[in-house]
Protein backbone atom coordinates (compact mmCIF):
# COMPACT_ATOMS: atom_id res chain seq x y z
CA UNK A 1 0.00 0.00 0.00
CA UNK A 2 1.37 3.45 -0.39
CA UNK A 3 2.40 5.50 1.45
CA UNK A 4 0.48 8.78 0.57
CA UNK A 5 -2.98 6.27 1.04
CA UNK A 6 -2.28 5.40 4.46
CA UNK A 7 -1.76 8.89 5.23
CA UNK A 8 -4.74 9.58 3.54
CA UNK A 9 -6.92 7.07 5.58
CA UNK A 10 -5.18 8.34 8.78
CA UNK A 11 -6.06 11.57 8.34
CA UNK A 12 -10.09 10.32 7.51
CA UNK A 13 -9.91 8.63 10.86
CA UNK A 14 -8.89 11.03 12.46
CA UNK A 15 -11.15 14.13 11.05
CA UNK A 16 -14.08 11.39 11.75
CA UNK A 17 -13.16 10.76 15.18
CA UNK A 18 -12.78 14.79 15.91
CA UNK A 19 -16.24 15.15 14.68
CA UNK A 20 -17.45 12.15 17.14
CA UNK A 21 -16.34 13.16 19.83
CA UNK A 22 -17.83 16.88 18.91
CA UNK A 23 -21.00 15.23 18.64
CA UNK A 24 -20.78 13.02 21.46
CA UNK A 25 -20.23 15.65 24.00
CA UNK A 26 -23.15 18.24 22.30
CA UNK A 27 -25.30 14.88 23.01
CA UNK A 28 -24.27 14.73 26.62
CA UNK A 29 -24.16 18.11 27.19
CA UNK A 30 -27.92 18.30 26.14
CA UNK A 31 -28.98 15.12 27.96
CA UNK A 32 -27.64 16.47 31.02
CA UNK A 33 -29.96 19.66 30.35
CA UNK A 34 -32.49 17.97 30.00
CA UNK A 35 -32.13 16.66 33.20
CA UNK A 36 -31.56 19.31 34.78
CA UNK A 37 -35.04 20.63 33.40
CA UNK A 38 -36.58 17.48 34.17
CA UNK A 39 -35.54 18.04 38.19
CA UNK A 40 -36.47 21.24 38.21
CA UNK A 41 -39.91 21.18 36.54
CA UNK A 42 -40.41 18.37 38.77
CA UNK A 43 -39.58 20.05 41.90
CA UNK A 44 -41.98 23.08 41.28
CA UNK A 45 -45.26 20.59 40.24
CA UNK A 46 -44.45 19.24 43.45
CA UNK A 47 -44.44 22.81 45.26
CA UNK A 48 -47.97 23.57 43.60
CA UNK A 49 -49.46 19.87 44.15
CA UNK A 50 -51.87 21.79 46.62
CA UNK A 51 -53.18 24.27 43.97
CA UNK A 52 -56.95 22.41 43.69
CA UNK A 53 -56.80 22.85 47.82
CA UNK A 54 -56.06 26.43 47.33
CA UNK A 55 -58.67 26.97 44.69
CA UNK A 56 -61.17 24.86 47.53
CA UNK A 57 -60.10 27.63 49.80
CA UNK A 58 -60.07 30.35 47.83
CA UNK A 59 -64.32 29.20 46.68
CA UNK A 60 -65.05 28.26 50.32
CA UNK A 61 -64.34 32.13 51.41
CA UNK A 62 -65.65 33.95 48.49
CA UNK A 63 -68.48 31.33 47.05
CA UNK A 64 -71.17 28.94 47.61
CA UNK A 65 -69.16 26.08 48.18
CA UNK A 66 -68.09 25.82 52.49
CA UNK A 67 -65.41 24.24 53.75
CA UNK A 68 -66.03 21.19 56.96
CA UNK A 69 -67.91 23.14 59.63
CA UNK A 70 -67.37 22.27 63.12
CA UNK A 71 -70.10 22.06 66.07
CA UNK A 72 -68.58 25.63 67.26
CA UNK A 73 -68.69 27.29 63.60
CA UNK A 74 -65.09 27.19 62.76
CA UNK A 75 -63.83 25.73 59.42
CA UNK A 76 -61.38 23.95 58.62
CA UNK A 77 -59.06 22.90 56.06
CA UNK A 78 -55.22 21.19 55.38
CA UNK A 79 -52.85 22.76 53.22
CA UNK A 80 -49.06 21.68 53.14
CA UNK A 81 -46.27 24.38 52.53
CA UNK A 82 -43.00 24.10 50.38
CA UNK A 83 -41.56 21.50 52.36
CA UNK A 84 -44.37 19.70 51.75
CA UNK A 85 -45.55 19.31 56.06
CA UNK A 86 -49.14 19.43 56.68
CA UNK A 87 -51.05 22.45 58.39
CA UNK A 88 -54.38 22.25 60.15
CA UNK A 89 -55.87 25.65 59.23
CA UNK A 90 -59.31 26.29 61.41
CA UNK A 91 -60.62 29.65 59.92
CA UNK A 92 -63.38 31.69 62.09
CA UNK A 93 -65.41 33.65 59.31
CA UNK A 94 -65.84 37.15 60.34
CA UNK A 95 -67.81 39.24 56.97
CA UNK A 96 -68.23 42.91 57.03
CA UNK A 97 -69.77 44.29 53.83
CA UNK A 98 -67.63 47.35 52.27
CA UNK A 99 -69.52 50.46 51.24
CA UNK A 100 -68.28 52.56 48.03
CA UNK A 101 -65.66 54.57 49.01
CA UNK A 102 -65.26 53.04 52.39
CA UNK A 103 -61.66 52.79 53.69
CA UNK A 104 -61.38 49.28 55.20
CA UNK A 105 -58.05 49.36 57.59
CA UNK A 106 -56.36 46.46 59.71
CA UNK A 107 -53.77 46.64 62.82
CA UNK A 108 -50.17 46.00 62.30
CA UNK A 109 -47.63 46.79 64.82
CA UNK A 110 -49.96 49.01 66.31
CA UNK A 111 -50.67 51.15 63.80
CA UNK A 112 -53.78 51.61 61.67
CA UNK A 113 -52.98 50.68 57.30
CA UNK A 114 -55.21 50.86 54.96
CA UNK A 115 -55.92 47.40 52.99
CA UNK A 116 -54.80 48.28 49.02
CA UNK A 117 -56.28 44.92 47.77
CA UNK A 118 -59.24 47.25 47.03
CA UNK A 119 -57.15 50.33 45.37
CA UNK A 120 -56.08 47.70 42.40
């Protein structure tokens, strides 16, 4: 075989195996992106796995729909947090209707503030 053909297929082998090994680490590069999605996306649909209990809440104290009422009138409902513990919530309801152009105010550290949930 000649000399200038082994060169030849040398240098093939070689330009093939630079553009492997390109390819194989773009592959694993986006694999382990992917996985790294995958965790994440997976770690927040676990932090909003309480979202129906939320929107149960959220109807209970501004609709129809109650939540579990006990013999002394308090509600109650369990909602977990981001570390996913359970919380007993009882909830007293307490309703005041709001006239138009009322100021509705609450007590924190003393001090009278105005609720802006209504300005919005």
């Amino acid at each position: 075989m000649p000399q200038w053909l082994e060169i030849a297929v040398v240098m093939a082998f070689a330009i093939a195996a630079v553009f492997f090994l390109a390819k194989y680490r773009e592959t694993a590069a986006t694999l382990h992106e992917s996985e790294r999605m995958k965790k994440r996306l997976s770690s927040e649909l676990t932090r909003y796995r309480d979202a129906t209990t939320l929107r149960a809440l959220r109807d209970a104290l501004v609709g129809s729909n109650g939540l579990p009422i006990d013999d002394e009138g308090r509600e109650h409902l369990l909602v977990r947090d981001g570390d996913m513990q359970l919380y007993h919530l009882t909830l007293r309801r307490q309703c005041n209707a709001v006239g138009e152009g009322e100021k509705v105010t609450y007590t924190k550290d003393g001090k009278e503030v105005e609720l802006e949930e209504l300005n919005q």
